[in-house]
C-alpha atoms as a PDB file:
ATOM      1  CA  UNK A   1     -22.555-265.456  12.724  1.00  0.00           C
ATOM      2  CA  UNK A   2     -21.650-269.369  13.229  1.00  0.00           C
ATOM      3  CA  UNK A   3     -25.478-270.036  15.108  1.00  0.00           C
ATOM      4  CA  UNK A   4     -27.078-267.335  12.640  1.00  0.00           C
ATOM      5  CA  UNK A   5     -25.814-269.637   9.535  1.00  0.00           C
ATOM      6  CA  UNK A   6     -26.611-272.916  11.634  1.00  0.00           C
ATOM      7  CA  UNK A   7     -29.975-271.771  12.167  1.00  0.00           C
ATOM      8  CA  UNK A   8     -30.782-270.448   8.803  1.00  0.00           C
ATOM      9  CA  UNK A   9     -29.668-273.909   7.175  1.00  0.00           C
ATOM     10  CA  UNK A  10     -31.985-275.838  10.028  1.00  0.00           C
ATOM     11  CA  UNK A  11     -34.231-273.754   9.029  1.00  0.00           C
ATOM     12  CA  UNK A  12     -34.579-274.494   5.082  1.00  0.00           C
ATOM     13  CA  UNK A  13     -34.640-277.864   5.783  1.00  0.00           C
ATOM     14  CA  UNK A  14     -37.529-277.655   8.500  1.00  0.00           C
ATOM     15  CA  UNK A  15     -39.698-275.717   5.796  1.00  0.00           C
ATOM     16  CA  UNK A  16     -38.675-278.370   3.462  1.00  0.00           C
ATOM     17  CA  UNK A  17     -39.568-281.066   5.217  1.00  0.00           C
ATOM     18  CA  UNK A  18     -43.480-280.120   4.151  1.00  0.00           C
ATOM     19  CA  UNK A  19     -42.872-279.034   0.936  1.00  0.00           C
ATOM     20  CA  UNK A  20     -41.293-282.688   0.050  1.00  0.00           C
ATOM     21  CA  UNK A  21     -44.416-284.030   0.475  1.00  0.00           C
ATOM     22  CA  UNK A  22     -46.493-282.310  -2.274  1.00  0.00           C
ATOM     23  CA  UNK A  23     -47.080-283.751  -5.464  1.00  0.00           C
ATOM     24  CA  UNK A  24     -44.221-283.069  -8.045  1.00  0.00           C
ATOM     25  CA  UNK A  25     -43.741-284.472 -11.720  1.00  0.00           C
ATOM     26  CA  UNK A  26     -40.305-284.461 -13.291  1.00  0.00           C
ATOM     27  CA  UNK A  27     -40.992-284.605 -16.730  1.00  0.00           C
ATOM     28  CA  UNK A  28     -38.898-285.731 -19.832  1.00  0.00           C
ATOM     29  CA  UNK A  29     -37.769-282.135 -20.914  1.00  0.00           C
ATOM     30  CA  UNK A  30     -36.396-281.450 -17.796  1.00  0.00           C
ATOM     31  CA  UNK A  31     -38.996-279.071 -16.357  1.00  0.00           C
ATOM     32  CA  UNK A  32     -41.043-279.726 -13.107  1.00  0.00           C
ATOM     33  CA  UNK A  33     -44.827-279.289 -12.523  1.00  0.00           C
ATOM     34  CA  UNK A  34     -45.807-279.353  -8.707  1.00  0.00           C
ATOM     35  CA  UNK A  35     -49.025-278.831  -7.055  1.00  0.00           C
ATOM     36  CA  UNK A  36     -52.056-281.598  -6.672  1.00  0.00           C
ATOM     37  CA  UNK A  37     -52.973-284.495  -8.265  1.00  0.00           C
ATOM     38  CA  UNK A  38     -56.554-284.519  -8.370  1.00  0.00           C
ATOM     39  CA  UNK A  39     -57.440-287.340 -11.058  1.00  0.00           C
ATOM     40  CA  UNK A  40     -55.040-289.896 -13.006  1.00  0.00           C
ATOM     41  CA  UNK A  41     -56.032-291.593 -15.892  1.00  0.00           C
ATOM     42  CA  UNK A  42     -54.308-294.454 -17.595  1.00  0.00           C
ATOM     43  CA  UNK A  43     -52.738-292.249 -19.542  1.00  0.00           C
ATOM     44  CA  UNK A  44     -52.725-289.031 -17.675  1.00  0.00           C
ATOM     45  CA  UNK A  45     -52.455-286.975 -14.696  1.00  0.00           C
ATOM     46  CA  UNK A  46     -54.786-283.933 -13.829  1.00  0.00           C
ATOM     47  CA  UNK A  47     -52.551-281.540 -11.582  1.00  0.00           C
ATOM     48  CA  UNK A  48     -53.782-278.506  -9.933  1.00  0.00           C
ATOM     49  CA  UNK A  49     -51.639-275.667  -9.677  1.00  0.00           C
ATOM     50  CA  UNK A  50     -54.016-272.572  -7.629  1.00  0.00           C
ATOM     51  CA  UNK A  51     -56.572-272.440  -9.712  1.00  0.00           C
ATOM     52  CA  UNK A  52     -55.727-274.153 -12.992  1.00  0.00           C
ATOM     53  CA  UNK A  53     -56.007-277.367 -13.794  1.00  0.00           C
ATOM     54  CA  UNK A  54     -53.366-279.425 -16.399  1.00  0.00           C
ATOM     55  CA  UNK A  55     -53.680-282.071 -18.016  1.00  0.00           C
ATOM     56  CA  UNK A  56     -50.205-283.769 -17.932  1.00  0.00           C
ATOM     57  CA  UNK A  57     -49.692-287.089 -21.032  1.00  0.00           C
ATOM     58  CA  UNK A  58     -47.439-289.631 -18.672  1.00  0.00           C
ATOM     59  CA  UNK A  59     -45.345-290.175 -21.304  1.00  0.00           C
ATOM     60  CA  UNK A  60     -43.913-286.734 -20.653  1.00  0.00           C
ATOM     61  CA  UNK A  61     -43.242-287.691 -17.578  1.00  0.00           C
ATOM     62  CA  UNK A  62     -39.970-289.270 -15.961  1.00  0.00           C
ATOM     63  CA  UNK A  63     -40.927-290.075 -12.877  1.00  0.00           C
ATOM     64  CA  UNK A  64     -43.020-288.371  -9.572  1.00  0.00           C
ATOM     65  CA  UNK A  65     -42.850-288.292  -6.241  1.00  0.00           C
ATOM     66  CA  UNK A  66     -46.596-288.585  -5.908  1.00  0.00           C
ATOM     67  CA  UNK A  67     -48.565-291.584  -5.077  1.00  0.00           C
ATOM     68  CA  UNK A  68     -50.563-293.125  -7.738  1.00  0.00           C
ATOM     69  CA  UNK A  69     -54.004-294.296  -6.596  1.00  0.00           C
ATOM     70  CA  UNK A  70     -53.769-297.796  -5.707  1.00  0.00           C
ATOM     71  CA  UNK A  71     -51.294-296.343  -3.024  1.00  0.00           C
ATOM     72  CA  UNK A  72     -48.157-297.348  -4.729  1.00  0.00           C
ATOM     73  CA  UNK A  73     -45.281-294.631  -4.058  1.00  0.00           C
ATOM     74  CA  UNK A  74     -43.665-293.486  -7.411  1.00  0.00           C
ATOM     75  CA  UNK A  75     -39.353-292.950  -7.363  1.00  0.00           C
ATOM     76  CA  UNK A  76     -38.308-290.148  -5.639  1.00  0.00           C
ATOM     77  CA  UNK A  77     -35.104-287.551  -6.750  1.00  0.00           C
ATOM     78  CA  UNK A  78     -32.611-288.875  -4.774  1.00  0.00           C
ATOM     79  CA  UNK A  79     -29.063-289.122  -5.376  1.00  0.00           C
ATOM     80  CA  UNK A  80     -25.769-291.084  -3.323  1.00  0.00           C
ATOM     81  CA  UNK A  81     -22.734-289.258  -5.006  1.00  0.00           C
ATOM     82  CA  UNK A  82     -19.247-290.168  -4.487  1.00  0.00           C
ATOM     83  CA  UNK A  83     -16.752-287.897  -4.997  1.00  0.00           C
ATOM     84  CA  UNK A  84     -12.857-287.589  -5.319  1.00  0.00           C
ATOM     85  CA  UNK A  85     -10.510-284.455  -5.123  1.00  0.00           C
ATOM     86  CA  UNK A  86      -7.512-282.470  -5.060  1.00  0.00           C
ATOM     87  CA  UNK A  87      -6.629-278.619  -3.437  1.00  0.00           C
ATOM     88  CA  UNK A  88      -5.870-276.366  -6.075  1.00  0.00           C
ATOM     89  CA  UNK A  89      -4.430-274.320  -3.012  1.00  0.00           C
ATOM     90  CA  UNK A  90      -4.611-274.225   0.595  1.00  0.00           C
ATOM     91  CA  UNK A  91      -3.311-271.601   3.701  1.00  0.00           C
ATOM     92  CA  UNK A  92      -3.387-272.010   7.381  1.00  0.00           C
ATOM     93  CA  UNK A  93      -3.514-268.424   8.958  1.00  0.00           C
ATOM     94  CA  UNK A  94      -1.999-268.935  12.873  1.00  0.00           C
ATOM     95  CA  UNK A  95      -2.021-267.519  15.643  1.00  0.00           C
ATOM     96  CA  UNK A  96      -0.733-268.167  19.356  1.00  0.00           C
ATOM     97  CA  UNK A  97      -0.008-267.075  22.551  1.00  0.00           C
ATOM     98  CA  UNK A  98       3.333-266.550  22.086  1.00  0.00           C
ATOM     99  CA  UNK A  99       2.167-263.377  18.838  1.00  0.00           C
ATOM    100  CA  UNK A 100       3.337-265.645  16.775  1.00  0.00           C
ATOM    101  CA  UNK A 101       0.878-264.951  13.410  1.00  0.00           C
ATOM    102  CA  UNK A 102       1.375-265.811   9.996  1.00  0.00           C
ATOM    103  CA  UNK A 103       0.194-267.719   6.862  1.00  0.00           C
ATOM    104  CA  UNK A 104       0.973-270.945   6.099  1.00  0.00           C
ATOM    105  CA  UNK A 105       0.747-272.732   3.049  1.00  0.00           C
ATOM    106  CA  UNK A 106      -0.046-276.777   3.367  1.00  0.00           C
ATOM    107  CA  UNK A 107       0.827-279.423   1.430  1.00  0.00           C
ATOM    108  CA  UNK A 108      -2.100-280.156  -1.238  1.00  0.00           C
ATOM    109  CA  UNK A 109      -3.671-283.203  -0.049  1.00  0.00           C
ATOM    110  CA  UNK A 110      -6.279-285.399  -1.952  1.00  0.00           C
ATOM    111  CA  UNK A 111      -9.929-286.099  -0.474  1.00  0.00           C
ATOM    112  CA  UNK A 112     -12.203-288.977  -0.733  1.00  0.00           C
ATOM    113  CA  UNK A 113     -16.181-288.216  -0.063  1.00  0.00           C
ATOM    114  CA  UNK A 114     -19.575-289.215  -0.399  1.00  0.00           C
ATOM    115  CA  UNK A 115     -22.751-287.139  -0.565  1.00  0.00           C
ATOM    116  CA  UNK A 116     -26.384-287.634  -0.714  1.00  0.00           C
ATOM    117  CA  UNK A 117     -29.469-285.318  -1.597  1.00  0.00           C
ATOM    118  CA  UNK A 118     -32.722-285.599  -2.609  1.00  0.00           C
ATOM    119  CA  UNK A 119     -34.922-283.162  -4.422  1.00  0.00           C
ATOM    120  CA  UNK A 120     -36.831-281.696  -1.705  1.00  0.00           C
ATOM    121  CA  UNK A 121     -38.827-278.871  -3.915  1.00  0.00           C
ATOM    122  CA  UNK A 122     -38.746-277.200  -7.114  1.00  0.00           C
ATOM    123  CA  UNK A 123     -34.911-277.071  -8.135  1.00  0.00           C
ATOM    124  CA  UNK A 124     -33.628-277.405  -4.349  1.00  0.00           C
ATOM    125  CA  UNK A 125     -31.649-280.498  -3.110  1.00  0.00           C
ATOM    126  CA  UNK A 126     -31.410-280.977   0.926  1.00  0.00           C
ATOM    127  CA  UNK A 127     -28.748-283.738   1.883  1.00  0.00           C
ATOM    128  CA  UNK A 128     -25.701-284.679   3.886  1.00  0.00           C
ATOM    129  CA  UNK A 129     -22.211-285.793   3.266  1.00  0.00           C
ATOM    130  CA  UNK A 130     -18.294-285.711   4.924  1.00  0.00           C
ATOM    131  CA  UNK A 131     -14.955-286.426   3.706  1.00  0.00           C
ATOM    132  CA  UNK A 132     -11.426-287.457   4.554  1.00  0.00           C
ATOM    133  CA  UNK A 133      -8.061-286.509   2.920  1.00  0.00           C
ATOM    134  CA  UNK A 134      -4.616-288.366   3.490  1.00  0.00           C
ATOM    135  CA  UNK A 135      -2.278-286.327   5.935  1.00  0.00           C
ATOM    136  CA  UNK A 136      -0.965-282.223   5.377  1.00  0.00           C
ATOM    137  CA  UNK A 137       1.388-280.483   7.285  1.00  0.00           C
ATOM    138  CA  UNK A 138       1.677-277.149   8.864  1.00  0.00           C
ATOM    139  CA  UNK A 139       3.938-274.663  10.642  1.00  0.00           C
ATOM    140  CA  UNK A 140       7.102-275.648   8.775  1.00  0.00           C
ATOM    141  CA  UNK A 141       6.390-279.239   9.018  1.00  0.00           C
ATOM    142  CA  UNK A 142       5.517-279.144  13.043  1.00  0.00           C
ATOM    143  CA  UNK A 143       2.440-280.314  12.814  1.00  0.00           C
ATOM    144  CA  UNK A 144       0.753-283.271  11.202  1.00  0.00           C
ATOM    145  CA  UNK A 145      -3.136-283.764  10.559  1.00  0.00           C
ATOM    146  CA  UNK A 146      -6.025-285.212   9.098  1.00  0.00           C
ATOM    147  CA  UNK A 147      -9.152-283.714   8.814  1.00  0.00           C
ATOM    148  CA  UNK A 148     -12.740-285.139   8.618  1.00  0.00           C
ATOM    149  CA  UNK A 149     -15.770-282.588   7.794  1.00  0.00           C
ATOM    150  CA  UNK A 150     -19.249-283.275   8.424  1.00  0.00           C
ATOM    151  CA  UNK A 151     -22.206-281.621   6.799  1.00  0.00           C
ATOM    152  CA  UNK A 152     -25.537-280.701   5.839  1.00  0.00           C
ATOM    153  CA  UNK A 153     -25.877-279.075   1.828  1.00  0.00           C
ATOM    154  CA  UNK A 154     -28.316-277.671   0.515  1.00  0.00           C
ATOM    155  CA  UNK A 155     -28.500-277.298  -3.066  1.00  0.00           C
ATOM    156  CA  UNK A 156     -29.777-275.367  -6.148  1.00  0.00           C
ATOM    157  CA  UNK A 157     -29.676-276.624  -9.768  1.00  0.00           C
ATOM    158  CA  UNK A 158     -30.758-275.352 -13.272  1.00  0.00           C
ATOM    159  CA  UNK A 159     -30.611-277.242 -16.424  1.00  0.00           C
ATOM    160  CA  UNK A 160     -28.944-276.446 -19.339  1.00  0.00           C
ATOM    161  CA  UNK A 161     -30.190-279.494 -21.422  1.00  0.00           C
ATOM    162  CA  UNK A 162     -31.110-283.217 -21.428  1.00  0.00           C
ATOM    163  CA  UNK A 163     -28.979-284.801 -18.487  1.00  0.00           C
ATOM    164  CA  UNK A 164     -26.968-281.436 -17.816  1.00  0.00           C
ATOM    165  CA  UNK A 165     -27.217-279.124 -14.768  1.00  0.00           C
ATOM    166  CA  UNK A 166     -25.532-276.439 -13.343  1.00  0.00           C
ATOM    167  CA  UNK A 167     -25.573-276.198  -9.609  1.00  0.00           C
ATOM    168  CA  UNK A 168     -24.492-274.137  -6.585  1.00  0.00           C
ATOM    169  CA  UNK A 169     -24.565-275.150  -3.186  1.00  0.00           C
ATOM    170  CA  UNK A 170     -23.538-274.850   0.734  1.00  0.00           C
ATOM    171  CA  UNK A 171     -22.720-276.883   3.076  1.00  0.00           C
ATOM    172  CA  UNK A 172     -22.579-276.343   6.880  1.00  0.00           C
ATOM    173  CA  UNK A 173     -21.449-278.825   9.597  1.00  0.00           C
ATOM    174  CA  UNK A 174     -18.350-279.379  12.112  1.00  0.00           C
ATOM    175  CA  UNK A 175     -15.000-281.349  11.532  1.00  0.00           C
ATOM    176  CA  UNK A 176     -12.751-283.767  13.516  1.00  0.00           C
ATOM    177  CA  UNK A 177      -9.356-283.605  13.551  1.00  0.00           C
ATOM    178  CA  UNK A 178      -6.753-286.705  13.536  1.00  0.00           C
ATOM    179  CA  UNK A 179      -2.955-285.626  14.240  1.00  0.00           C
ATOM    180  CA  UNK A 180       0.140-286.877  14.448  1.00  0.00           C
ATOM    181  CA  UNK A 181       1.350-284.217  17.372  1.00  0.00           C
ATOM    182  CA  UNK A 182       3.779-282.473  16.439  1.00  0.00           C
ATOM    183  CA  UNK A 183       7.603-283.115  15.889  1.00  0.00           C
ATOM    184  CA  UNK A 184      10.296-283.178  18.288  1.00  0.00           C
ATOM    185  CA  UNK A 185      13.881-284.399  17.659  1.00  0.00           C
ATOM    186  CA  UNK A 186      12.678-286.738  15.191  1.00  0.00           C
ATOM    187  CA  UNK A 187       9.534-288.094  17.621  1.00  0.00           C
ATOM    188  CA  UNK A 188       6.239-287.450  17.272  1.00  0.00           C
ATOM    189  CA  UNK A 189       4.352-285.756  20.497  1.00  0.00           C
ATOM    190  CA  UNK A 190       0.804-286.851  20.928  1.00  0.00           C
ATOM    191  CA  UNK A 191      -0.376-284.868  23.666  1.00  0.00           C
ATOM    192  CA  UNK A 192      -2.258-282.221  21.181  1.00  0.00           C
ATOM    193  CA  UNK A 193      -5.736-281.256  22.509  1.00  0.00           C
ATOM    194  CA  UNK A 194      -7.858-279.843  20.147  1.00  0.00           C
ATOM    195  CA  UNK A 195     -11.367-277.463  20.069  1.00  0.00           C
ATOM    196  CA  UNK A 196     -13.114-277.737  16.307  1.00  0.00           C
ATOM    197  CA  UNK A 197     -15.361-274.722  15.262  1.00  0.00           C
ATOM    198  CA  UNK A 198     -17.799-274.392  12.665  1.00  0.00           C
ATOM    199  CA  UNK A 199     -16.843-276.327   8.759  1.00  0.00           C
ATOM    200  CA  UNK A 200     -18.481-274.349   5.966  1.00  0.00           C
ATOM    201  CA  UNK A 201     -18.252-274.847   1.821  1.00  0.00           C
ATOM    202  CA  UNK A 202     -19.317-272.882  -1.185  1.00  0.00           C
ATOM    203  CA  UNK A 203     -19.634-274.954  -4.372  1.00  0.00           C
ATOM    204  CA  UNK A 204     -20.384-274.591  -7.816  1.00  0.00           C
ATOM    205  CA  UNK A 205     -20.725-277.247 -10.399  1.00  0.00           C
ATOM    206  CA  UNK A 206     -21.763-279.168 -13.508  1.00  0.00           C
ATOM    207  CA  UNK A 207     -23.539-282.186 -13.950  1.00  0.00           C
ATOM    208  CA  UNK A 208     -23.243-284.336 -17.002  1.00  0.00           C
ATOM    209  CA  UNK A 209     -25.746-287.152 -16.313  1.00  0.00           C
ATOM    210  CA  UNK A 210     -24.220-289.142 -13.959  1.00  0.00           C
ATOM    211  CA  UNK A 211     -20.547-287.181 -13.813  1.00  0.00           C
ATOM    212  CA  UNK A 212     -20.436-283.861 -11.679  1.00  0.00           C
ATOM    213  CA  UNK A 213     -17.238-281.509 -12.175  1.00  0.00           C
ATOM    214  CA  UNK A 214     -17.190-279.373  -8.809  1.00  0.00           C
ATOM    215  CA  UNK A 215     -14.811-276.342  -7.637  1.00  0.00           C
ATOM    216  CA  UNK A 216     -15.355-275.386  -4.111  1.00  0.00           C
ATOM    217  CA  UNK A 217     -14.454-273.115  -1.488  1.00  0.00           C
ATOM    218  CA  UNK A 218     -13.767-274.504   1.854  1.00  0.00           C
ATOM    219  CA  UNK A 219     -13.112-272.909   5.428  1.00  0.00           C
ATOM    220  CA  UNK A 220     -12.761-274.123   9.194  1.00  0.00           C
ATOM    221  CA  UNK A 221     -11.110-272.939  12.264  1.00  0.00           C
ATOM    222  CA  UNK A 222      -9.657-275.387  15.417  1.00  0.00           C
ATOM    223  CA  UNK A 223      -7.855-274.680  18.517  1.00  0.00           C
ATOM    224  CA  UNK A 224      -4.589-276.543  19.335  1.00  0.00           C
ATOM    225  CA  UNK A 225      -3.069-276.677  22.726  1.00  0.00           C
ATOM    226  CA  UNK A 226       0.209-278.285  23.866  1.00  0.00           C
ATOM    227  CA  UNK A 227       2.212-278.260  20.587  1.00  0.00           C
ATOM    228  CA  UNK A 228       6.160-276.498  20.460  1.00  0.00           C
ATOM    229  CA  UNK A 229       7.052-275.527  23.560  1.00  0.00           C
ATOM    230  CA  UNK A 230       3.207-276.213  24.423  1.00  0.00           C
ATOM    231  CA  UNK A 231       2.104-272.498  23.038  1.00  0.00           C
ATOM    232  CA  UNK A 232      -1.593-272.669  21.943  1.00  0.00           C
ATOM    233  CA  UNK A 233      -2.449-272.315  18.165  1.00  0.00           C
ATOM    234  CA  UNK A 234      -5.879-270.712  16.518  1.00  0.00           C
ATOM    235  CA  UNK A 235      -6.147-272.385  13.171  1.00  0.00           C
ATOM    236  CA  UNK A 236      -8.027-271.343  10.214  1.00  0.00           C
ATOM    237  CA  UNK A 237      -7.986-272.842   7.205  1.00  0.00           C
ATOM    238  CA  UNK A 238      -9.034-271.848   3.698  1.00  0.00           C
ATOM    239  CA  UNK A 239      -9.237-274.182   0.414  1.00  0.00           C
ATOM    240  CA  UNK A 240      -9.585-274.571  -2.817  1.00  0.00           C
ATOM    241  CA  UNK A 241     -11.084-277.613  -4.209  1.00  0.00           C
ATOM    242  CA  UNK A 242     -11.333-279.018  -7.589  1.00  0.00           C
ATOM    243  CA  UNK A 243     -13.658-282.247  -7.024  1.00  0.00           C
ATOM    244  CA  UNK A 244     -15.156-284.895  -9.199  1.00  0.00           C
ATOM    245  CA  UNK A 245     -17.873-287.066  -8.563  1.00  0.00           C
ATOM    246  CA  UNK A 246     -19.923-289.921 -10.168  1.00  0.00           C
ATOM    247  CA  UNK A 247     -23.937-290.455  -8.697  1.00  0.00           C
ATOM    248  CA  UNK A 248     -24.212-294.131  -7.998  1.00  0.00           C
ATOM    249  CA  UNK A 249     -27.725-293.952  -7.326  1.00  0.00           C
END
């Protein structure tokens, strides 16, 4: 299921990759007309969409990702997003060697993030992005972490008005784990290994211009050897995330 999602997300942006290339205006009211440019005017661009032809005024449009005819490019949809936020709730479900298997709640930590996509056809953003958080704790305060996820997104939007969207998206990457070991009479071991698995999200949002208000659904998985009594844990975590973010490009 892991490679089946991997490949299915490789796979979007591979298709992608030539539809970002065709010649898309982003007009004024929010709507998008793709297909070819085949004659701009001073004032105008002709697009063809199959078989029809439209005539297009330029000052209903924002901006294109098409090339004008002396050859210079026109701005692209891309957006650099940073983004701050907070667990609503979090559980580690564990299991070891030893049958020892149980949920665990962690202490709600805060993240810090940053996120880029770019409007790769119709309403569908392709991109990239990771994030840290400060330090949680789990298995009655045995062991200390930090984790780092790293991701590809892809996104869908719709707009609800000028400057306001409502979006959904997934993201799909790994994540690295710092510790701290785990505790023993008041020292900390650091002799953890560690084996990360597959980092997946599912978001929903709202963009207000250049704000986005974002509640997520996180979930990742790591193997820990060497930690009480050296027993060897199977981690999985599962989040909830209320995130926002500001686009600074």
């Amino acid at each position: 299921m892991k490679k089946l999602s991997l490949f299915l997300l490789v796979s979007v942006f591979v298709f992608s990759a030539v539809e970002i290339f065709a010649d898309t205006l982003y007009l004024e009211s929010g709507e998008v007309a793709e297909g070819k440019i085949v004659q701009e005017t001073a004032d105008a661009y002709i697009l063809q969409q199959g078989n029809i032809w439209k005539r297009i005024n330029k000052t209903e449009v924002a901006y294109s990702n098409a090339s004008s005819n002396n050859g210079q490019s026109q701005k692209i949809d891309l957006d650099l997003i940073i983004k701050f936020g907070r667990e609503l709730s979090a559980k580690y479900n564990v299991r070891n060697s030893h049958s020892l298997d149980g949920s665990y709640d962690i202490t709600e930590r805060y993240y810090f993030g940053l996120e880029f996509d770019i409007r790769a056809f119709s309403d569908v953003y392709l991109g990239a992005g990771f994030n840290v958080s400060n330090y949680g704790y789990i298995v009655a305060n045995d062991f200390y972490y930090m984790d780092i996820p790293y991701y590809l997104l892809a996104k869908l939007k719709h707009s609800v008005g000028s400057d306001r969207n409502l979006y959904a998206s997934v993201n799909i990457g790994m994540h690295a784990l710092i510790t701290r070991g785990s505790m023993s009479d008041g020292v900390y071991r650091d002799d953890a290994a560690m084996k990360s698995s597959v980092y997946y999200g599912l978001n929903v949002g709202l963009e207000l211009k250049n704000l986005l208000i974002e509640l997520g659904f996180t979930s990742y998985g790591a193997e820990i050897e060497g930690l009480s009594g050296n027993h060897n844990y199977e981690l999985i975590n599962q989040s909830v995330v209320l995130s926002i973010g500001y686009k600074i490009l």
